[in-house]
N, C-alpha and C. Protein backbone atom coordinates (compact mmCIF):
# COMPACT_ATOMS: atom_id res chain seq x y z
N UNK A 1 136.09 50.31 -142.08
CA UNK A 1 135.28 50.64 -140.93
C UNK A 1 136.17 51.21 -139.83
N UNK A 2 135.80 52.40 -139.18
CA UNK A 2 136.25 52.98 -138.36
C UNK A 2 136.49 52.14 -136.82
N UNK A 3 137.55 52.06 -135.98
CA UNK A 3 137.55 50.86 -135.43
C UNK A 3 138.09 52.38 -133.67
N UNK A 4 137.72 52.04 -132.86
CA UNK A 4 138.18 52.80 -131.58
C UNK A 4 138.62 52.02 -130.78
N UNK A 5 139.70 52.15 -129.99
CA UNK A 5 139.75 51.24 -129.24
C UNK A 5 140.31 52.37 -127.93
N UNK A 6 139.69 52.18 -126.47
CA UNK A 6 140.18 52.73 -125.57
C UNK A 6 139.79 51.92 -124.17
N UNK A 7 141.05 52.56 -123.38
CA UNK A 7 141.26 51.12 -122.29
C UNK A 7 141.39 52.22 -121.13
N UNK A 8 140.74 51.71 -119.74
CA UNK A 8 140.36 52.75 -118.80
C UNK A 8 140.69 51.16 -117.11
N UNK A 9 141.44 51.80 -116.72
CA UNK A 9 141.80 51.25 -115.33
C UNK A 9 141.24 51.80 -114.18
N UNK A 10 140.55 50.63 -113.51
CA UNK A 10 139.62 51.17 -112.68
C UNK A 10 140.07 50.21 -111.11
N UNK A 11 140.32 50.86 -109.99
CA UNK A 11 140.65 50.60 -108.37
C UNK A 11 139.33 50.01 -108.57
N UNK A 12 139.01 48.83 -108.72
CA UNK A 12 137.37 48.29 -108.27
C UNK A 12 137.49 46.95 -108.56
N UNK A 13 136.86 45.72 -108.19
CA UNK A 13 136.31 43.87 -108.73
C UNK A 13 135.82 44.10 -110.12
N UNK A 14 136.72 43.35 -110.85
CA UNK A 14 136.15 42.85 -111.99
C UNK A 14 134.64 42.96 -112.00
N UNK A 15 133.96 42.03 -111.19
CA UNK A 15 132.86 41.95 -111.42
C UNK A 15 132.03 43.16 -111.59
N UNK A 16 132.01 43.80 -110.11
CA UNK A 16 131.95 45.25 -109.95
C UNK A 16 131.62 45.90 -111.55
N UNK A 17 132.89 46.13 -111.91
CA UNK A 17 133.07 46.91 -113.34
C UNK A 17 132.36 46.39 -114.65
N UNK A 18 131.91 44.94 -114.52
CA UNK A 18 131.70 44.45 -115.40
C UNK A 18 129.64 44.44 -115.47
N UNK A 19 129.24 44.50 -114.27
CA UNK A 19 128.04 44.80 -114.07
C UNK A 19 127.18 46.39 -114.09
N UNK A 20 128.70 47.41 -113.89
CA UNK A 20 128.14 48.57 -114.08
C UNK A 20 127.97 49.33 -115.59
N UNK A 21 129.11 47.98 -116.41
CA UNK A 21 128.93 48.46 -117.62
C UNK A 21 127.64 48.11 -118.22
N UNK A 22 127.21 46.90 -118.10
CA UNK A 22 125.99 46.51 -118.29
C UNK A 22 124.49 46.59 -117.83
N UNK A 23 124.52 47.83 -116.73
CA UNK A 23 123.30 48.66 -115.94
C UNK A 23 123.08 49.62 -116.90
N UNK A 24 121.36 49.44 -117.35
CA UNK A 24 120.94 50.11 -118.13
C UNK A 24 121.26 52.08 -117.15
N UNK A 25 121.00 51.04 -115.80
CA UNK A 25 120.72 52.80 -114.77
C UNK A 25 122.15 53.42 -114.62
N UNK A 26 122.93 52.56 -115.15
CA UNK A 26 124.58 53.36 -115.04
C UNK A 26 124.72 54.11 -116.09
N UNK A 27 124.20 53.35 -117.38
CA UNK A 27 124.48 53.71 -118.60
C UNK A 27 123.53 54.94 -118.97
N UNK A 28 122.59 55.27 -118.01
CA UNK A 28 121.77 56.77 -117.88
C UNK A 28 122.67 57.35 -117.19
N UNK A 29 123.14 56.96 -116.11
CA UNK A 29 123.70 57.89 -115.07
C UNK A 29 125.21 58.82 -115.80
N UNK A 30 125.48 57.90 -116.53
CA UNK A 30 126.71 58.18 -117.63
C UNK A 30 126.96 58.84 -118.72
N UNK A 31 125.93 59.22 -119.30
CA UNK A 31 125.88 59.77 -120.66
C UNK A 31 124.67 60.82 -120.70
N UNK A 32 124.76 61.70 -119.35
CA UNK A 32 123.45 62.63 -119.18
C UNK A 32 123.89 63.49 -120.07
N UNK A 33 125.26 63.92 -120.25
CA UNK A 33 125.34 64.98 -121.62
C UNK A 33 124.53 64.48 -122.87
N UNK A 34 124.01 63.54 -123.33
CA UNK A 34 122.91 62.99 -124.38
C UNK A 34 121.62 62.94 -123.87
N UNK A 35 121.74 63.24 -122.76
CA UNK A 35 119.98 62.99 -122.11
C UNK A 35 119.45 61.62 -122.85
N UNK A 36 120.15 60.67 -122.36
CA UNK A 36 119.98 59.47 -122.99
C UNK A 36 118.66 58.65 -121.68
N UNK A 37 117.90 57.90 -122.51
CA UNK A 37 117.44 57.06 -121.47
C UNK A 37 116.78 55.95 -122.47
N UNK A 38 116.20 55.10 -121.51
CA UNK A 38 116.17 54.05 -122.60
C UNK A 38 114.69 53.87 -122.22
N UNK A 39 113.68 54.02 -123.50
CA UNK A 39 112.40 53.54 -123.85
C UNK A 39 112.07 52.42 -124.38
N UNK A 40 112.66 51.71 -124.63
CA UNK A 40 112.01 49.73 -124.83
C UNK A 40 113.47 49.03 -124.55
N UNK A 41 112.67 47.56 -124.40
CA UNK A 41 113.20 46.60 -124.40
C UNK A 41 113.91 46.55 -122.96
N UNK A 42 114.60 46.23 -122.12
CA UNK A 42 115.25 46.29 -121.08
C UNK A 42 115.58 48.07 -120.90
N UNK A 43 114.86 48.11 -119.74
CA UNK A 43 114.85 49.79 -119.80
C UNK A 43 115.23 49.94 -118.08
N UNK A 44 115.31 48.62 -117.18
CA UNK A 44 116.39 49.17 -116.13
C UNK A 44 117.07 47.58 -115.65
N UNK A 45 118.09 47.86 -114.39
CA UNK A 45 118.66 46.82 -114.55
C UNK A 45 119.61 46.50 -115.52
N UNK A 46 120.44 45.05 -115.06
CA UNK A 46 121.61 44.40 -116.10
C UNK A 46 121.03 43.59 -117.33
N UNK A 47 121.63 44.32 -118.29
CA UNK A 47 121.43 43.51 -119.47
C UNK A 47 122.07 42.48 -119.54
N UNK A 48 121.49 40.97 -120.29
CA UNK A 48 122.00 39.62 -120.60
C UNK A 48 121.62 39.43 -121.77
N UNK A 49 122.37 38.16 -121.82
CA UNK A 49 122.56 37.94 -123.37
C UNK A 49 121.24 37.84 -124.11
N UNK A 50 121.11 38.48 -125.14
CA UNK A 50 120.30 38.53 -125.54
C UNK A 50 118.70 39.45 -125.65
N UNK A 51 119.15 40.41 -124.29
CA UNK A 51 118.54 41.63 -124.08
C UNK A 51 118.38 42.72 -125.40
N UNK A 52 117.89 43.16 -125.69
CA UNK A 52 117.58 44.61 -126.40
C UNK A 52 117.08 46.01 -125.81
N UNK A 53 117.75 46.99 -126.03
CA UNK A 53 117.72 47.95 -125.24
C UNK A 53 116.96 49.31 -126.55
N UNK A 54 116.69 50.15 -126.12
CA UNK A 54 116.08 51.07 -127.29
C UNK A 54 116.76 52.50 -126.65
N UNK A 55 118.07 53.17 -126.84
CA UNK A 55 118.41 54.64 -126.92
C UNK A 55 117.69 55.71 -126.75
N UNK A 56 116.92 56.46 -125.83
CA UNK A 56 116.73 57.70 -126.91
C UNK A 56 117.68 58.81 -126.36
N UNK A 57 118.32 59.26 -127.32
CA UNK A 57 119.24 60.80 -126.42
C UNK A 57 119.04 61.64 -127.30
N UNK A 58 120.09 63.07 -127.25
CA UNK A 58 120.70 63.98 -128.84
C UNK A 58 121.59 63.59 -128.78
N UNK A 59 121.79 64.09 -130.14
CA UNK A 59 123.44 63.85 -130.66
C UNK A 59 123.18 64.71 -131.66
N UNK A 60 123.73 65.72 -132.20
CA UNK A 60 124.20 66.64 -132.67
C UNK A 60 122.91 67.76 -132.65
N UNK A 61 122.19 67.57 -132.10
CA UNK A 61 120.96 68.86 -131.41
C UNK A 61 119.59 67.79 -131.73
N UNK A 62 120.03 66.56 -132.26
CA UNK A 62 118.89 65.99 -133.01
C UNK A 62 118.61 64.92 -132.01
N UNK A 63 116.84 64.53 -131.11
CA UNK A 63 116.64 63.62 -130.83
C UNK A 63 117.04 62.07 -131.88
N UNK A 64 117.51 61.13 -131.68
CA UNK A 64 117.43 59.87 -131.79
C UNK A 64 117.26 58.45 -131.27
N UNK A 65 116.84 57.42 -131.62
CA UNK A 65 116.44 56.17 -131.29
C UNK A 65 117.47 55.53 -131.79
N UNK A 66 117.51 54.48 -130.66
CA UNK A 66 119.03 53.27 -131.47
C UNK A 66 119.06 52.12 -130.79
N UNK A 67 118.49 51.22 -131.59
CA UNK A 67 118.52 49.55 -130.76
C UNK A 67 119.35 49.02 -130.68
N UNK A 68 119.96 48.24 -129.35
CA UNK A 68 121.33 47.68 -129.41
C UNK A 68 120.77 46.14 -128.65
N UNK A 69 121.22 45.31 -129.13
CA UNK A 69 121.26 43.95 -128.56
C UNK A 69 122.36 43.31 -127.77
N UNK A 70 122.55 42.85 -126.84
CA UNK A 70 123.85 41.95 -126.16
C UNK A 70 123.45 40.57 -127.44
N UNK A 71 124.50 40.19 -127.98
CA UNK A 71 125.02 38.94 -128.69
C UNK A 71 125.86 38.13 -128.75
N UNK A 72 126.87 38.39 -127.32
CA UNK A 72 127.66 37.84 -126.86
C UNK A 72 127.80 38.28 -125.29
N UNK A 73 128.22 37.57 -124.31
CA UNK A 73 128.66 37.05 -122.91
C UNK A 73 129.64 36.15 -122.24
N UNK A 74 130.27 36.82 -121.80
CA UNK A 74 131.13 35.45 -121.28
C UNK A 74 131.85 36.14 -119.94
N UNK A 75 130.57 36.09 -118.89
CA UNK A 75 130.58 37.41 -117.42
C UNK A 75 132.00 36.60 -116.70
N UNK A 76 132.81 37.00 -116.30
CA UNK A 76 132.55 38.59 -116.22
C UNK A 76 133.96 39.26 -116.92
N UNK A 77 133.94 38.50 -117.72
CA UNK A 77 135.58 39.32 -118.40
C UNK A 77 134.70 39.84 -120.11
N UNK A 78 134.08 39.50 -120.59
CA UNK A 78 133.29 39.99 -121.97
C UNK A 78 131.84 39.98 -122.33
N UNK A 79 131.89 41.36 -122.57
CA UNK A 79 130.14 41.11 -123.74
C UNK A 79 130.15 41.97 -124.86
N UNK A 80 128.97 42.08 -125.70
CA UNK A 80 129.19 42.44 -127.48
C UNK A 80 127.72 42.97 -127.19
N UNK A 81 127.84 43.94 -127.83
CA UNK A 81 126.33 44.53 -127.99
C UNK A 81 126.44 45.27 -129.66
N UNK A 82 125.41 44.82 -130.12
CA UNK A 82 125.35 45.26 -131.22
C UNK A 82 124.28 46.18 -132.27
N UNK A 83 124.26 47.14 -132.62
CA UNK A 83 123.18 48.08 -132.82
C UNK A 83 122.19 47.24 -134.37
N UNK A 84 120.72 46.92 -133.50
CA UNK A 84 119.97 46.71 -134.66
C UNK A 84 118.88 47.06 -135.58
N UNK A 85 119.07 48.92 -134.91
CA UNK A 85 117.91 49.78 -135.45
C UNK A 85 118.41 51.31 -134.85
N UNK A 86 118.72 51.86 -135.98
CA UNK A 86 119.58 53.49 -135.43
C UNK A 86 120.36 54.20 -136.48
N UNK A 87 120.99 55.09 -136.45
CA UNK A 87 121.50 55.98 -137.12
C UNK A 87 122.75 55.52 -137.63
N UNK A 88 123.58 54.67 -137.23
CA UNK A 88 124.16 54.01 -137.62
C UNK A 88 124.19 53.11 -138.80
N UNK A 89 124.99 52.52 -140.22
CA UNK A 89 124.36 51.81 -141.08
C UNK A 89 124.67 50.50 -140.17
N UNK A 90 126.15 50.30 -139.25
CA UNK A 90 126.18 49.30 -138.25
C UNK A 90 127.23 49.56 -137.05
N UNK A 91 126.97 48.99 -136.19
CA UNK A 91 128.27 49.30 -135.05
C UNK A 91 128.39 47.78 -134.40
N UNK A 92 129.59 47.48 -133.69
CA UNK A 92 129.51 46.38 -133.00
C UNK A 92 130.49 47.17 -132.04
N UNK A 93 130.10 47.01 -130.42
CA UNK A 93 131.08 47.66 -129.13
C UNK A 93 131.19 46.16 -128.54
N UNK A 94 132.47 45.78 -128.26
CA UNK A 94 132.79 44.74 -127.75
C UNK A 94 133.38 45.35 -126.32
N UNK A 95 132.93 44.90 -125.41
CA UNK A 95 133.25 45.27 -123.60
C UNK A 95 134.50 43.93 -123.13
N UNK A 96 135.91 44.32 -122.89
CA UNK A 96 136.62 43.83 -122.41
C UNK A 96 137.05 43.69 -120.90
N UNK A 97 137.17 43.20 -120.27
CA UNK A 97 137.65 43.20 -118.43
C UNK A 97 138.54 42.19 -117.77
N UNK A 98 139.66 42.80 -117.95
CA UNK A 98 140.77 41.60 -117.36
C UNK A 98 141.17 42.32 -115.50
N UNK A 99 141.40 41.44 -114.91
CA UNK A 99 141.64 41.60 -113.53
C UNK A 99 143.33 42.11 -114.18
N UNK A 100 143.91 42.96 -113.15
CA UNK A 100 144.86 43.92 -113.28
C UNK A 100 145.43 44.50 -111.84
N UNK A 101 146.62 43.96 -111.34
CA UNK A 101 147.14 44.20 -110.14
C UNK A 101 145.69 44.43 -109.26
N UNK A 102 145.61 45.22 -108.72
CA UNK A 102 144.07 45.44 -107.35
C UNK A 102 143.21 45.65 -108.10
N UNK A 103 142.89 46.03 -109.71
CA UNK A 103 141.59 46.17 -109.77
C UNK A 103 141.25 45.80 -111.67
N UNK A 104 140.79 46.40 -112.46
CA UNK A 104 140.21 46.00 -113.39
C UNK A 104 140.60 46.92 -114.80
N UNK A 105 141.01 46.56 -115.53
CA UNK A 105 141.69 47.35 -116.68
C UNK A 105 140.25 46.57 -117.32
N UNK A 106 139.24 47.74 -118.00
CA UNK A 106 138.15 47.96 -119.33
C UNK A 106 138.47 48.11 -120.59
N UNK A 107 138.59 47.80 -121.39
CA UNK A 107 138.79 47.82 -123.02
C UNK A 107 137.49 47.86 -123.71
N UNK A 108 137.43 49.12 -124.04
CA UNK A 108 136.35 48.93 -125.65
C UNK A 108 137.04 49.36 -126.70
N UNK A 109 135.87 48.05 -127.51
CA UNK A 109 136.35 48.07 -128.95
C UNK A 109 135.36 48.79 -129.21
N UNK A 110 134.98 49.66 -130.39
CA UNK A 110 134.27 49.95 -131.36
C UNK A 110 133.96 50.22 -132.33
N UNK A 111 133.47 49.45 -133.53
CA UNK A 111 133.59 49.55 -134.99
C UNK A 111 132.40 49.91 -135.38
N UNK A 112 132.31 50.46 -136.42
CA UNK A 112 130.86 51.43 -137.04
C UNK A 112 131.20 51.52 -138.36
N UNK A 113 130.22 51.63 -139.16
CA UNK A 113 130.00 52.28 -140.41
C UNK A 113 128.99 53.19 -140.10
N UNK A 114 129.49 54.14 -140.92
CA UNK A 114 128.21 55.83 -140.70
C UNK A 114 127.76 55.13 -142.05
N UNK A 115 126.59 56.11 -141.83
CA UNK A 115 125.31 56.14 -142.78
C UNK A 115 125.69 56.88 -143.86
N UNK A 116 124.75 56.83 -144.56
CA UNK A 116 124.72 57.83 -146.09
C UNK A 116 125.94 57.38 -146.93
N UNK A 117 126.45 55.86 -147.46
CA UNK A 117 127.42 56.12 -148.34
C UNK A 117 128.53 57.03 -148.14
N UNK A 118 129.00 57.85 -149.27
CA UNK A 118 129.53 58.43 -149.58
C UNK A 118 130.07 59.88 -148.67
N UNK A 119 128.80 60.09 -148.62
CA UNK A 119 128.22 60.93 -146.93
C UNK A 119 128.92 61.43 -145.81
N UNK A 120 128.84 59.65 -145.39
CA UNK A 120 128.89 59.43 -144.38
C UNK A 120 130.09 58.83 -143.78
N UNK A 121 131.09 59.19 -145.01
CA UNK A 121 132.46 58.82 -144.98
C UNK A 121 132.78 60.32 -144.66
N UNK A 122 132.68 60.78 -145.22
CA UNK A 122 132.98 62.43 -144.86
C UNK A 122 132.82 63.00 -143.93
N UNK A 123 131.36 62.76 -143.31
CA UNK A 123 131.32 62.91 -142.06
C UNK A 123 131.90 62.24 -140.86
N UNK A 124 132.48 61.26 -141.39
CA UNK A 124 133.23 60.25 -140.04
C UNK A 124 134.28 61.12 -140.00
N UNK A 125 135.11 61.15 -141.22
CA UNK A 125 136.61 62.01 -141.25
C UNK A 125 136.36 63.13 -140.93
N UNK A 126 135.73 63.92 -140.73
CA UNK A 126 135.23 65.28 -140.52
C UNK A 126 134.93 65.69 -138.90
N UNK A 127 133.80 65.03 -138.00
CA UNK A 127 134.01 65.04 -137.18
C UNK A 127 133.29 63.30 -136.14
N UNK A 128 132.68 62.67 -137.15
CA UNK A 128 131.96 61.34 -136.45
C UNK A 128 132.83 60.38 -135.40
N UNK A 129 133.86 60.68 -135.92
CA UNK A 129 134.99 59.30 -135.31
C UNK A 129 135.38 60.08 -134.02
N UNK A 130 135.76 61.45 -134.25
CA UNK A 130 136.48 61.84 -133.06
C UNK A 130 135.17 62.01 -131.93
N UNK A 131 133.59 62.64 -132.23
CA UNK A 131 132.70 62.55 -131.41
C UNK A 131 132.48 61.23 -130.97
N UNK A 132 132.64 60.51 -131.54
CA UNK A 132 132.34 59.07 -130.77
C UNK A 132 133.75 58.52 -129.69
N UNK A 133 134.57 58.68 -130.20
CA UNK A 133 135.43 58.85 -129.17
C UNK A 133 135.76 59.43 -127.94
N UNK A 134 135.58 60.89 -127.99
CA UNK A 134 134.76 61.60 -126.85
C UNK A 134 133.39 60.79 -126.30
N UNK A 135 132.91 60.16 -126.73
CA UNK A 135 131.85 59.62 -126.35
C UNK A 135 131.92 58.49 -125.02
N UNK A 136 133.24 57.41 -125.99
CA UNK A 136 133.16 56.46 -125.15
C UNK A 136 134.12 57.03 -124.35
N UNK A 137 135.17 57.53 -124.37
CA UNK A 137 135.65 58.35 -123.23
C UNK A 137 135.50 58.62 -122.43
N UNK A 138 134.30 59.70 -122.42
CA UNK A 138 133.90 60.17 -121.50
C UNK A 138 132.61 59.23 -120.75
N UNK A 139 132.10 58.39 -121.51
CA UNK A 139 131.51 57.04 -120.64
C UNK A 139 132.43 56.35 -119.69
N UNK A 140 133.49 55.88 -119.92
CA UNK A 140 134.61 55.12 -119.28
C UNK A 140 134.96 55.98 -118.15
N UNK A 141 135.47 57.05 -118.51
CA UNK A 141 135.59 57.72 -116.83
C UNK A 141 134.62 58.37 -116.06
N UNK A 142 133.42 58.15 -116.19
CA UNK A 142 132.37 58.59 -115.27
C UNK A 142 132.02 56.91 -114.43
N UNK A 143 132.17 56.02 -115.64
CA UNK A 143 132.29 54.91 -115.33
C UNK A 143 133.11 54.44 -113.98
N UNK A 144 134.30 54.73 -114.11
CA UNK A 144 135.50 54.39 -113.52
C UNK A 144 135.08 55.41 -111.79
N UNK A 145 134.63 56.45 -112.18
CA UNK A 145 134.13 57.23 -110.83
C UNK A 145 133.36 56.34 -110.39
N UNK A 146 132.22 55.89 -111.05
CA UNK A 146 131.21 55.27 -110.09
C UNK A 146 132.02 53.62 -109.52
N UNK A 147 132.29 52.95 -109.87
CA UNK A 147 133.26 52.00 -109.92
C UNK A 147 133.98 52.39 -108.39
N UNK A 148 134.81 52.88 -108.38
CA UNK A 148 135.85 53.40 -107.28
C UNK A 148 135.46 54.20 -106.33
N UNK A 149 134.06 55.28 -106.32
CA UNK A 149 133.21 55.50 -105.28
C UNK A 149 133.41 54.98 -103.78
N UNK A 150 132.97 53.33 -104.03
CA UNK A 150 132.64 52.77 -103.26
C UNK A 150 132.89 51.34 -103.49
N UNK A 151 134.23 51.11 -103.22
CA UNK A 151 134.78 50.04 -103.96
C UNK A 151 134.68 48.72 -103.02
N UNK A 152 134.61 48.91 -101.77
CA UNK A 152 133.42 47.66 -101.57
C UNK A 152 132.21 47.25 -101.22
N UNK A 153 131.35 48.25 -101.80
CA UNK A 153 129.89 47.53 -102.69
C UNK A 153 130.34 46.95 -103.56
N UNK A 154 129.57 46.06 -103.66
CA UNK A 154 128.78 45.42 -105.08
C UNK A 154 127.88 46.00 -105.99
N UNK A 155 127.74 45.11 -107.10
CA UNK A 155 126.75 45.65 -107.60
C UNK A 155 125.08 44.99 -107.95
């Protein structure tokens, strides 16, 4: 299983960082290159344990749906969200947040299996792994903008 791991330092409170990762309205505000928004389950506001959220964006010109659940918490340094209906055969993104000189060093993990067997190995090596990488990437530092904006608000 394809495993990502990328770590993003952010001038902002733990907490701060740890609540904007978990705003459904950040996580729109973040990933407008997918025209993502979320149609069921917790569709604004912070997700908690045990929330379910429903995707819809593109990704490769193609509308899709993708259910992700929080299945772990432990605010404000970790949470686990895990996909339980989507294009994916599985993913688990684990959200890391350790306090770090003035502000907050983010770690995601992310492990996946692509779809289709055989497939969908090809397509990871081909281009799946590196688009998802760009993905969370470029989540983390739009992230890190909103974060440092206005670094003493809350959230």
């Amino acid at each position: 299983m394809p495993k990502i791991i990328h770590e993003t330092y952010m001038e902002a409170p733990i907490v701060k960082c740890f609540d904007l990762a978990r705003s459904v309205d950040t996580h729109i505000e973040t990933t407008s290159n997918t025209n993502e928004k979320a149609v069921a389950g917790v569709t604004t506001g912070l997700l908690q344990l045990g929330d379910s959220v429903t995707w819809e964006a593109i990704h490769f010109g193609v509308k899709q749906k993708l259910t992700a659940k929080i299945v772990a918490m432990d605010a404000p340094q970790t949470f686990t969200d895990v996909m339980v209906r989507g294009a994916f055969h599985s993913f688990t993104h684990i959200h890391i947040f350790t306090e770090s000189n003035e502000g907050t060093l983010m770690k995601d993990i992310f492990t996946y299996k692509a779809p289709f067997g055989v497939l969908g190995k090809i397509a990871d090596y081909l281009f799946l792994e590196k688009y998802m990488e760009n993905f969370i990437v470029s989540r983390a530092s739009e992230l890190k903008k909103i974060a440092e904006k206005n670094i003493e608000d809350t959230f």
